[in-house]
N, C-alpha and C. Protein backbone atom coordinates (compact mmCIF):
# COMPACT_ATOMS: atom_id res chain seq x y z
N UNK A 1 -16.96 -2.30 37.55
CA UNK A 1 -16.40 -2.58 38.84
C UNK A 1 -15.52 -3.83 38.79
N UNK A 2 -16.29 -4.83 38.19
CA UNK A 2 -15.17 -6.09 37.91
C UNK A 2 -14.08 -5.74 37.46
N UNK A 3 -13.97 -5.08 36.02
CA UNK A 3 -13.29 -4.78 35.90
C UNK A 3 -11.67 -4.38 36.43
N UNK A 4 -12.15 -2.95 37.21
CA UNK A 4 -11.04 -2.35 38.41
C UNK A 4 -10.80 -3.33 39.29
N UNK A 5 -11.44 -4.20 39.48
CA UNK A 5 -10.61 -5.33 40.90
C UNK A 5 -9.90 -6.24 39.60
N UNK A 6 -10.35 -6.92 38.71
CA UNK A 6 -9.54 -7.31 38.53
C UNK A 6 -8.22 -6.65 37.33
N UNK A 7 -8.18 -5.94 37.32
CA UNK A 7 -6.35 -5.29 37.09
C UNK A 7 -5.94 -4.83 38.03
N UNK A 8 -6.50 -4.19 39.22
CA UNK A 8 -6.06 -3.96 40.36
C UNK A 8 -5.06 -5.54 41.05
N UNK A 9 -5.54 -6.37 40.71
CA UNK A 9 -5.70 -7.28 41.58
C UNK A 9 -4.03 -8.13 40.44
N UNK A 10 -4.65 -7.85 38.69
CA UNK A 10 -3.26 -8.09 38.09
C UNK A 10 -2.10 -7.58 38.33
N UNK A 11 -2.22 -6.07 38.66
CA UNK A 11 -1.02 -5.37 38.95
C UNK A 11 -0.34 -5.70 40.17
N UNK A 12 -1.03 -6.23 41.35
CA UNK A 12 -0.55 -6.41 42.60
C UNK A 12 0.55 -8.29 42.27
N UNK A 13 -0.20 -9.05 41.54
CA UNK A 13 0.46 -10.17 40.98
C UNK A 13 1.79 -9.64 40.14
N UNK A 14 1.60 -8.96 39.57
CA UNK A 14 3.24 -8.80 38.71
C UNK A 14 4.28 -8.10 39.47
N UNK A 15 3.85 -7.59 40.65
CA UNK A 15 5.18 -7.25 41.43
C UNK A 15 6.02 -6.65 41.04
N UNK A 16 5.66 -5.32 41.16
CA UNK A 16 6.91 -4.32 40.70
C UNK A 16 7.13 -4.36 38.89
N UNK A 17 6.77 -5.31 38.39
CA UNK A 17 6.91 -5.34 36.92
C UNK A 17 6.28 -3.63 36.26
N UNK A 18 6.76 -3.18 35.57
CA UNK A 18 6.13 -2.37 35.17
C UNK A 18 5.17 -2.16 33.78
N UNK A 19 4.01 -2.08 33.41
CA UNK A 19 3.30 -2.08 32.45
C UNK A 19 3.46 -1.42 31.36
N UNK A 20 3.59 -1.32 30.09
CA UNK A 20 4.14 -0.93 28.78
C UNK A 20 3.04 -0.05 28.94
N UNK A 21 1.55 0.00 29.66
CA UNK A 21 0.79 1.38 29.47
C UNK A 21 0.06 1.47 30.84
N UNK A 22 0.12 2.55 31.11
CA UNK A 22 -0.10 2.96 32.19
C UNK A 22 -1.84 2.45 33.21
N UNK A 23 -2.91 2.30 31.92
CA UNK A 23 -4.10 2.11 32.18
C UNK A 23 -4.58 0.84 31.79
N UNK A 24 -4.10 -0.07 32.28
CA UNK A 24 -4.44 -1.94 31.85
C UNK A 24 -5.80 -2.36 31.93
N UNK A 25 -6.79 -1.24 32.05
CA UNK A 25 -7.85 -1.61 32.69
C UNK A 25 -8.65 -1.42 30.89
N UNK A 26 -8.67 -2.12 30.38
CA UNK A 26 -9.48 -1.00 28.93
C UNK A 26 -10.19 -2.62 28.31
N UNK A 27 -10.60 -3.00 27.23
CA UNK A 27 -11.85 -3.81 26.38
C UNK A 27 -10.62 -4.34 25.47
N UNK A 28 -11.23 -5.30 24.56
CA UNK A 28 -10.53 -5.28 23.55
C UNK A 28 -10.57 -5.09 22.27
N UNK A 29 -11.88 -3.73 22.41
CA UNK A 29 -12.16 -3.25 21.00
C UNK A 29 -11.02 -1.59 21.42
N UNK A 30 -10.82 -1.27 22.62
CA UNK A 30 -9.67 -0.66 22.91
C UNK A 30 -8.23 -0.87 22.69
N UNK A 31 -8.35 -2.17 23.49
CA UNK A 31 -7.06 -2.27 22.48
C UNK A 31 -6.50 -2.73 21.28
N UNK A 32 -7.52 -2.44 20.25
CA UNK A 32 -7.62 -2.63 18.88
C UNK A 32 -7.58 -1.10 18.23
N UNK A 33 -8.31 -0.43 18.85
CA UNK A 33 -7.87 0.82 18.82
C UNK A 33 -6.61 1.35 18.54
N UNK A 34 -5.99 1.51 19.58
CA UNK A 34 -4.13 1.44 20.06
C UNK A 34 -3.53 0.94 19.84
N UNK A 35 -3.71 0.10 18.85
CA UNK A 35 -2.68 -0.63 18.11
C UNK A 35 -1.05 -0.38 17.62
N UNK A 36 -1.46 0.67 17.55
CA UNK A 36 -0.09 1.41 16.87
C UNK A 36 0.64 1.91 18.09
N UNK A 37 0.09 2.04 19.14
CA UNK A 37 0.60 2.49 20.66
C UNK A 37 1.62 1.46 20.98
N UNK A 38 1.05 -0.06 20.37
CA UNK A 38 1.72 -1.15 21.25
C UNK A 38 2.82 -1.64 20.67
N UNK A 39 3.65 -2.09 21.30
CA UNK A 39 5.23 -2.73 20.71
C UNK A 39 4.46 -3.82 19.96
N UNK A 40 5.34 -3.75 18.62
CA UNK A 40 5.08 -4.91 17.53
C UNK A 40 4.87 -6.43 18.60
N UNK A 41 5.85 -6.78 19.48
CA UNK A 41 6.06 -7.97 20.26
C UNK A 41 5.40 -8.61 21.67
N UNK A 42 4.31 -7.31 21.58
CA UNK A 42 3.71 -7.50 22.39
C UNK A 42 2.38 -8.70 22.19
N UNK A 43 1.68 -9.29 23.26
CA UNK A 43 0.56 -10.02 22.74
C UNK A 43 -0.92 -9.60 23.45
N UNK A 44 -1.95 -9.64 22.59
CA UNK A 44 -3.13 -9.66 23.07
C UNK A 44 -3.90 -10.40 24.08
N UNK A 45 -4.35 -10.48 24.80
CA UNK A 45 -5.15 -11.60 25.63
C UNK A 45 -6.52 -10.76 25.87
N UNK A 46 -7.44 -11.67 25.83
CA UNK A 46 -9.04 -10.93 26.27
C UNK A 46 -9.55 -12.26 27.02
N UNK A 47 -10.94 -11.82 27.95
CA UNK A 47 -11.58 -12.67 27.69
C UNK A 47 -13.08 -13.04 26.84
N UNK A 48 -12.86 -14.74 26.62
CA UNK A 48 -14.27 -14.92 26.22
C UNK A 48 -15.27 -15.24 27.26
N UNK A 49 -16.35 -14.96 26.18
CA UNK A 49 -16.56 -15.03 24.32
C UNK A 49 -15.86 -13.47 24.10
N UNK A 50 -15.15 -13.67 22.98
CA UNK A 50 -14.53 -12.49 22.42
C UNK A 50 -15.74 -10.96 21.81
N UNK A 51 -15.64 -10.27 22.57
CA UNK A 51 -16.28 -9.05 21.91
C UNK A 51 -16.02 -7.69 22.30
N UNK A 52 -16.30 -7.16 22.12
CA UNK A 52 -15.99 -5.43 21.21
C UNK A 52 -15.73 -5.13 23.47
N UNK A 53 -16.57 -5.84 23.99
CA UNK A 53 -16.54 -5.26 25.71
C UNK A 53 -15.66 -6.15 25.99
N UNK A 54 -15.13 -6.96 25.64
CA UNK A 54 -14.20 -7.93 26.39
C UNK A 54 -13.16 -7.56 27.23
N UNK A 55 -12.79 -8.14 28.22
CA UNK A 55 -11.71 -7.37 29.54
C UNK A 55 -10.33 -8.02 28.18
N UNK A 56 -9.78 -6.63 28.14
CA UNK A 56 -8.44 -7.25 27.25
C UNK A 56 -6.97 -6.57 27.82
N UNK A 57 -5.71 -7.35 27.23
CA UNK A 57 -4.43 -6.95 28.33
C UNK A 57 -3.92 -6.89 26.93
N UNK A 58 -2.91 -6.15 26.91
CA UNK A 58 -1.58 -6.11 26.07
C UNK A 58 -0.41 -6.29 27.30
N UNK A 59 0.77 -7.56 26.47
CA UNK A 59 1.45 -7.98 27.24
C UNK A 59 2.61 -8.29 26.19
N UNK A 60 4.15 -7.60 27.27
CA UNK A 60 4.96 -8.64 26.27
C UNK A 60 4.76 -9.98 27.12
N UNK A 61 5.48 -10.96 26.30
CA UNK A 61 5.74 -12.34 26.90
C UNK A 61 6.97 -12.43 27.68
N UNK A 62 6.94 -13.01 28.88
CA UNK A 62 7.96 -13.29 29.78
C UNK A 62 9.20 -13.74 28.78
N UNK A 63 10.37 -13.57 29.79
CA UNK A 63 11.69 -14.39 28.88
C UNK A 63 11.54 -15.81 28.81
N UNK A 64 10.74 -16.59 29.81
CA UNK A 64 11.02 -17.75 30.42
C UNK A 64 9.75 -18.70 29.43
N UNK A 65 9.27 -17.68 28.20
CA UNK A 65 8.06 -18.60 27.51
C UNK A 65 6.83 -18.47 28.40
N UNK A 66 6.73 -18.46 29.88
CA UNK A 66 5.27 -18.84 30.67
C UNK A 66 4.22 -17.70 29.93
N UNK A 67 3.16 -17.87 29.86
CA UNK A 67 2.10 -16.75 30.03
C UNK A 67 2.51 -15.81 31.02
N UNK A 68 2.32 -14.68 30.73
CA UNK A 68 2.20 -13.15 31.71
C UNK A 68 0.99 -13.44 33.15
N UNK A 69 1.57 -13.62 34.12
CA UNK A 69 0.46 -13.80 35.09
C UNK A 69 -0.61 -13.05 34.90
N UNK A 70 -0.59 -11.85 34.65
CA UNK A 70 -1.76 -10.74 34.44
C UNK A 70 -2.81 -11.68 33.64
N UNK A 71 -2.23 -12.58 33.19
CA UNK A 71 -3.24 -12.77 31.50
C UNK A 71 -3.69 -14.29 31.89
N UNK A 72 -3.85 -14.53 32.66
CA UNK A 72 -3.65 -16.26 33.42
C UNK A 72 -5.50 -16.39 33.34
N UNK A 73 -5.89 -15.97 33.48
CA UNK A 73 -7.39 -15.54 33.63
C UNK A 73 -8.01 -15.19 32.20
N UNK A 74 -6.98 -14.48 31.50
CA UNK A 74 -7.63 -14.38 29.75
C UNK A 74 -7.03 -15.47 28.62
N UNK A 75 -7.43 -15.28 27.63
CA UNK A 75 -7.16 -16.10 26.61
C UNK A 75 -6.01 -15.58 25.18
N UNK A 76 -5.45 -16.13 24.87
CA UNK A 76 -4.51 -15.28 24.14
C UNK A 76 -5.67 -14.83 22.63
N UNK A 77 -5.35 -13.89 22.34
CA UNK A 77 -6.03 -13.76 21.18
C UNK A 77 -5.24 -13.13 20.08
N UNK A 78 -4.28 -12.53 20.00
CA UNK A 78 -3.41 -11.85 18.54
C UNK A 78 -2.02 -11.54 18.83
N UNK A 79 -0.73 -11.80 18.22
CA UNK A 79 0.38 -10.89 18.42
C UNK A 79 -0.53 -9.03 17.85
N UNK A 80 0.26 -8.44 18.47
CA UNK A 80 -0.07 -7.16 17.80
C UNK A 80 0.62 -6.82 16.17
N UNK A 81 1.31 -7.44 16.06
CA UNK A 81 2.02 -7.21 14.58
C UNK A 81 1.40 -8.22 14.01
N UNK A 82 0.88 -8.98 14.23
CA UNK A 82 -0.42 -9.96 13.60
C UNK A 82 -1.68 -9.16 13.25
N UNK A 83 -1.94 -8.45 14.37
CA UNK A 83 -3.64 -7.92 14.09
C UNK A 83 -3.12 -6.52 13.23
N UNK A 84 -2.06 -6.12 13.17
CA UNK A 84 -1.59 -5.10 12.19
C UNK A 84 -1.48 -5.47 11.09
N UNK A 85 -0.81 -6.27 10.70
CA UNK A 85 -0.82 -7.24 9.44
C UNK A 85 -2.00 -7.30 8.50
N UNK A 86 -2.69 -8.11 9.79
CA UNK A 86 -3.87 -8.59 8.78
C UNK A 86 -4.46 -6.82 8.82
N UNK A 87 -4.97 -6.81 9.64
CA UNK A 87 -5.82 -5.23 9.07
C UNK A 87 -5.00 -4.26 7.75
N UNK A 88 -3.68 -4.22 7.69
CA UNK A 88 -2.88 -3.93 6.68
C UNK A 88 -3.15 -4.41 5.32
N UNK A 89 -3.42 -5.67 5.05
CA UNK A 89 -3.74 -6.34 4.09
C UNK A 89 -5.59 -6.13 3.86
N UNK A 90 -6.14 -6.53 5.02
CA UNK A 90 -7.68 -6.71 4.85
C UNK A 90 -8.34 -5.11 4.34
N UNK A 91 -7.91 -4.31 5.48
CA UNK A 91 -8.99 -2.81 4.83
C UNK A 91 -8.82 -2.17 3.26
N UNK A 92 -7.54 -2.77 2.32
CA UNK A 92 -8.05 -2.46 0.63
C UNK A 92 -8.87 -2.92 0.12
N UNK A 93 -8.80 -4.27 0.94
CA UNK A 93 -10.15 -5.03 0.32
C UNK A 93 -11.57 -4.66 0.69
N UNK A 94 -11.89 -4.08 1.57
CA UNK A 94 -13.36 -3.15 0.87
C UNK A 94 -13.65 -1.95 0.77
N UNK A 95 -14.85 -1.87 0.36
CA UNK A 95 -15.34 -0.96 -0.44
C UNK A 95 -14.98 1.26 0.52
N UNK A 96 -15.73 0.38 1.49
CA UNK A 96 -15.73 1.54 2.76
C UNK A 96 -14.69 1.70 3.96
N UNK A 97 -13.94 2.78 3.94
CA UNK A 97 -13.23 2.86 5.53
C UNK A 97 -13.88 2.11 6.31
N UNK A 98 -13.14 0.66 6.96
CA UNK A 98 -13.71 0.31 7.94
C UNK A 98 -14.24 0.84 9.36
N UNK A 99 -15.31 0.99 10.09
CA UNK A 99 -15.06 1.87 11.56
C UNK A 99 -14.44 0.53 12.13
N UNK A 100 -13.87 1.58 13.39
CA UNK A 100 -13.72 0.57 14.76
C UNK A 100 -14.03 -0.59 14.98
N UNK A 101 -15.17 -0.43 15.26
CA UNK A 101 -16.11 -1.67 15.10
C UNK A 101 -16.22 -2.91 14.44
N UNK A 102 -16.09 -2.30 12.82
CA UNK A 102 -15.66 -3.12 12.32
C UNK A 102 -14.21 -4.26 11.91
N UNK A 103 -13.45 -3.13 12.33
CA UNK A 103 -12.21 -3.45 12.55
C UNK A 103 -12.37 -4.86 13.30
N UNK A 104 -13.23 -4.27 14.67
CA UNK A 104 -12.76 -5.01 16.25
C UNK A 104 -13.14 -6.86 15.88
N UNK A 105 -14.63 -6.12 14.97
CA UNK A 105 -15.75 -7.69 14.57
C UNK A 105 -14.58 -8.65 13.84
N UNK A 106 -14.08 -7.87 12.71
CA UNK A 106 -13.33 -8.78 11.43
C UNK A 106 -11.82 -9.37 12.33
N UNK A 107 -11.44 -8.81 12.99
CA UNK A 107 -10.35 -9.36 14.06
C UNK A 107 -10.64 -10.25 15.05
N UNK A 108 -11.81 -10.64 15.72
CA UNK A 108 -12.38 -11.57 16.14
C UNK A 108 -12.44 -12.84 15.51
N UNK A 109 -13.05 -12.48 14.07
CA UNK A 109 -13.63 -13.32 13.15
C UNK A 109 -12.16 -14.06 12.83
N UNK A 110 -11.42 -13.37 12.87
CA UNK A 110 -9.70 -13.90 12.26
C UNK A 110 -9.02 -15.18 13.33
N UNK A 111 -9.07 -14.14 14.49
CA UNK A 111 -8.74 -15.02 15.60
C UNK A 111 -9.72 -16.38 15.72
N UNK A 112 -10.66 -16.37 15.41
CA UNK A 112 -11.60 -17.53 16.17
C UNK A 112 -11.15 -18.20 14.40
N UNK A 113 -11.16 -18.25 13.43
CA UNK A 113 -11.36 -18.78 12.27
C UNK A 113 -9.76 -19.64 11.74
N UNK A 114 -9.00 -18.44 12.11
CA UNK A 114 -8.08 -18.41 10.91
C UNK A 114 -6.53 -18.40 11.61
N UNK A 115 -6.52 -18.67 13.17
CA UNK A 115 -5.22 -18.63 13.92
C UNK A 115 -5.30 -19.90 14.47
């Protein structure tokens, strides 16, 4: 329910802007998922503590540099051609197809460690 009020409540703030995906309402082990959905230039925001349920936005960035109002409330957490990158490089390095999951954990671990 939180949730739906608040993107309801983002979408009514961006004013006519229109959203690169139709359903802003999703986690950010979702949109880790969709990765490949999202424009290279777009950026991540979730909130913390960062996890697999976290309320998360994909956003491009305004022209003007500010944060995306939508995202004023979350925390930035990855370019998307960042969290492509690294997962590009990271999943040869082990043993097993990573799941989801794991994906979502080791992208956390990146952001909080290593950005």
């Amino acid at each position: 329910m939180l949730q739906a009020a608040f993107f309801k409540q983002c979408s009514i703030l961006m004013g006519g802007v229109e959203w690169q995906y139709g359903d802003n309402n999703m986690t950010l082990i979702e949109a880790i998922r969709d990765l490949e959905k999202h424009e290279a230039e777009a950026t991540i925001y979730a909130a913390k503590p960062w996890n697999e349920d976290s309320l998360a936005l994909v956003a491009l960035d305004s022209n003007d540099g500010k944060l995306p109002v939508a995202a004023e409330s979350l925390s930035y957490f990855l370019e998307v051609f960042v969290a492509r990158d690294f997962l590009e490089d990271w999943i040869p390095s082990v043993d097993e197809e990573p799941t989801l999951q794991d994906r979502c954990a080791r992208l956390i671990q990146y952001a909080i460690n290593d950005t």
